[in-house]
C-alpha atoms as a PDB file:
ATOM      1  CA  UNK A   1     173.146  70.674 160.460  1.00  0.00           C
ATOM      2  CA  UNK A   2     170.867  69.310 162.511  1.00  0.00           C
ATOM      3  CA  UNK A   3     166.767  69.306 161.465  1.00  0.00           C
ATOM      4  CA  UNK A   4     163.749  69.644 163.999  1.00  0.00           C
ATOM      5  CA  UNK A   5     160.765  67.982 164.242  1.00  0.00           C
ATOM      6  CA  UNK A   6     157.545  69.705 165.584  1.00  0.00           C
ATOM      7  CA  UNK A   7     154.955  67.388 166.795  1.00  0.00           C
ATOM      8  CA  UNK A   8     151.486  69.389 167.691  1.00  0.00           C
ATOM      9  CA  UNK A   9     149.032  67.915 170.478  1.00  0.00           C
ATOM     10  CA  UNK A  10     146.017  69.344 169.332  1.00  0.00           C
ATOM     11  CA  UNK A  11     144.751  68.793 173.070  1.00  0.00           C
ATOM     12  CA  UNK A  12     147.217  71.240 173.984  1.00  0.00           C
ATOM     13  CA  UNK A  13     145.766  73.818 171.830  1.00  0.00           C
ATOM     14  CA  UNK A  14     141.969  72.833 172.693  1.00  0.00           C
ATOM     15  CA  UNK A  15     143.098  73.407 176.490  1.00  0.00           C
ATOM     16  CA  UNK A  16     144.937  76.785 175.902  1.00  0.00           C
ATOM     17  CA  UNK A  17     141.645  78.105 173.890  1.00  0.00           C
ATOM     18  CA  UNK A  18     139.572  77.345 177.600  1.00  0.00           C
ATOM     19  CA  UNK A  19     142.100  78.596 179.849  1.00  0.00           C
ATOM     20  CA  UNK A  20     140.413  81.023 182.370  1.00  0.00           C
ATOM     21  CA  UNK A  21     142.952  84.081 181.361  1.00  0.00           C
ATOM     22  CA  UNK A  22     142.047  83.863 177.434  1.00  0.00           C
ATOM     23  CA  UNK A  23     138.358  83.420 178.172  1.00  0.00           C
ATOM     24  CA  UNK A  24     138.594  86.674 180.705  1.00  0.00           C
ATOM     25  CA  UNK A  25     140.791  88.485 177.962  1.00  0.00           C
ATOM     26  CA  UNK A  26     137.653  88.187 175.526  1.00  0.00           C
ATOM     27  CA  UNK A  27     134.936  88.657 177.810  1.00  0.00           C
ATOM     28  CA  UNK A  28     136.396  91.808 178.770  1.00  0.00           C
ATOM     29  CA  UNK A  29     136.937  92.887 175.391  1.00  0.00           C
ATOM     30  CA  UNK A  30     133.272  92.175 174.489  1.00  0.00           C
ATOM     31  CA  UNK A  31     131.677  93.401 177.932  1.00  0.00           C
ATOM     32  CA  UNK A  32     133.501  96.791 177.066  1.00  0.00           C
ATOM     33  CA  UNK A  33     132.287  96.442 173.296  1.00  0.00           C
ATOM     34  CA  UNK A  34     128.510  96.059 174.128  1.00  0.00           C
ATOM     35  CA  UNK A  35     128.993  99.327 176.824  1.00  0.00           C
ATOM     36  CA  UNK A  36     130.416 101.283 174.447  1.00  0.00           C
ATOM     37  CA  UNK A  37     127.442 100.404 171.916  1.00  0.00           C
ATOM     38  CA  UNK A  38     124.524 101.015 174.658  1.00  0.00           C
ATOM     39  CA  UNK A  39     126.179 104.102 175.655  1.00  0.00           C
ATOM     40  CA  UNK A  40     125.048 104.923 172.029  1.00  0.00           C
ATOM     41  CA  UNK A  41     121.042 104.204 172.844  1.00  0.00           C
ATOM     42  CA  UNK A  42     118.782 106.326 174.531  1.00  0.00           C
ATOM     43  CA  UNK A  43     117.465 103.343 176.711  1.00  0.00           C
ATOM     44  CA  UNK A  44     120.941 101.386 176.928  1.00  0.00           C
ATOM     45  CA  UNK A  45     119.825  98.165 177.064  1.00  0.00           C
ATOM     46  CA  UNK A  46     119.749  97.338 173.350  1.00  0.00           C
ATOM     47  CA  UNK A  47     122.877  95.357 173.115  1.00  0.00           C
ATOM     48  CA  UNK A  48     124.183  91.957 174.770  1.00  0.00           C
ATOM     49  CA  UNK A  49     127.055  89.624 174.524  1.00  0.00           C
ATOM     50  CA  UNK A  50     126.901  85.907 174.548  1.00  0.00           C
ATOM     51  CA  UNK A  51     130.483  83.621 175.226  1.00  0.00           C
ATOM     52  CA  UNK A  52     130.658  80.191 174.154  1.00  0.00           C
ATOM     53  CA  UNK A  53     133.197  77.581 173.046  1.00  0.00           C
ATOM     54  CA  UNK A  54     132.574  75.643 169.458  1.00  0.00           C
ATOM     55  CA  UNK A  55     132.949  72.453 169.138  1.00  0.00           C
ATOM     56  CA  UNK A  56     135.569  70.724 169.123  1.00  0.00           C
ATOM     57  CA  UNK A  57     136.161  70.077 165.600  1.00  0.00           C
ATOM     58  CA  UNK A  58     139.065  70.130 165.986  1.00  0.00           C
ATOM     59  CA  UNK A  59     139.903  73.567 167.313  1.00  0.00           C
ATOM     60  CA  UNK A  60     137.208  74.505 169.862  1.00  0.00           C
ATOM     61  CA  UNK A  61     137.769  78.069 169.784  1.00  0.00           C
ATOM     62  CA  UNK A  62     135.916  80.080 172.108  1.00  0.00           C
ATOM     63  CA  UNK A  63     133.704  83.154 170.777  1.00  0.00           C
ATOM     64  CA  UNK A  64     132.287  86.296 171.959  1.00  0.00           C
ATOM     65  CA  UNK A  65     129.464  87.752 170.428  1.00  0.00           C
ATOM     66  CA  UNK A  66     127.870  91.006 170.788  1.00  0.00           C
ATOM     67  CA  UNK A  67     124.596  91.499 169.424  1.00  0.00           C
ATOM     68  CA  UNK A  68     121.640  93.743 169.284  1.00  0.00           C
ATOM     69  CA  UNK A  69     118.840  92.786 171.296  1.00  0.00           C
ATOM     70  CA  UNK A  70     115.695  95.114 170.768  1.00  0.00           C
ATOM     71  CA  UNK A  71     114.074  96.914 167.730  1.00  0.00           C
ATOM     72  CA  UNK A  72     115.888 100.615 168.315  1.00  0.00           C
ATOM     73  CA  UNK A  73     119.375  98.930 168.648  1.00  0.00           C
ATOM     74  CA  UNK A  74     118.594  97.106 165.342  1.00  0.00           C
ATOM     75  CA  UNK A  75     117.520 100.122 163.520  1.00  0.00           C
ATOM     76  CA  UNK A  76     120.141 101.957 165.256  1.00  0.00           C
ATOM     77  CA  UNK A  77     123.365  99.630 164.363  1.00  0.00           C
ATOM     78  CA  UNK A  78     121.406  99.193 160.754  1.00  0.00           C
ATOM     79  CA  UNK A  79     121.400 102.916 160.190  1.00  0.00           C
ATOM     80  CA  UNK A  80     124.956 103.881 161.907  1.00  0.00           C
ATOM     81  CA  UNK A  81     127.043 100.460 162.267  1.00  0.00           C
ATOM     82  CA  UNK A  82     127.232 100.799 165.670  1.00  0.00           C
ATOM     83  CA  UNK A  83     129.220  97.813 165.982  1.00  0.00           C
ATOM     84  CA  UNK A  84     131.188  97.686 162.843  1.00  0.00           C
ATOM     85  CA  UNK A  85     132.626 101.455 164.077  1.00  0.00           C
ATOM     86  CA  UNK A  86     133.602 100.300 167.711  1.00  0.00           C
ATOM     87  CA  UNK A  87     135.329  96.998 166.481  1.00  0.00           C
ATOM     88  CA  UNK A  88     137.819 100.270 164.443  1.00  0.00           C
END
C-alpha cells in the first residue's frame, strides 16, 4: 500500500483567504447583517460594518465586523441582542 504525503504552502492558504470571491462572500453576509439590524432602529443608522484582513501570523484571515455605532443602537442591541438574534 502505498502512503501520501501532504505538504501545505501556507502562502497558498494566505492567498485563498484574500481572494476577491471569499472577501465578496463575507461582505455580503455582513452588509445584509447590519440591514437587517438597522431595519430594527427607528433612525437606521445605528449599525456599521468594518472588513479587514489580520495579520499575517500566519493565517491572515480576513474579518467582518458589524458593530453598533450610536447610543440607541447600543442600548438597543444591549437590551434585545440585536445582533446575537440575526447571527441565529
Amino acid at each position: 500500500m502505498t502512503s501520501i504525503r501532504l505538504k501545505f504552502k501556507r502562502d497558498a492558504f494566505y492567498d485563498l483567504r484574500r481572494a476577491p470571491k471569499v472577501i465578496d462572500f463575507l461582505e455580503a453576509a455582513g452588509e445584509s447583517m447590519m440591514t437587517d439590524a438597522n431595519k430594527t432602529l427607528e433612525e437606521n443608522v445605528g449599525y456599521r460594518m468594518s472588513s479587514s484582513q489580520g495579520a499575517k501570523k500566519p493565517q491572515g484571515r480576513w474579518a467582518v465586523r458589524v458593530f453598533t455605532s450610536s447610543d440607541h443602537a447600543k442600548r438597543s442591541n444591549a437590551i434585545n441582542n440585536t445582533l446575537l438574534k440575526l447571527l441565529d
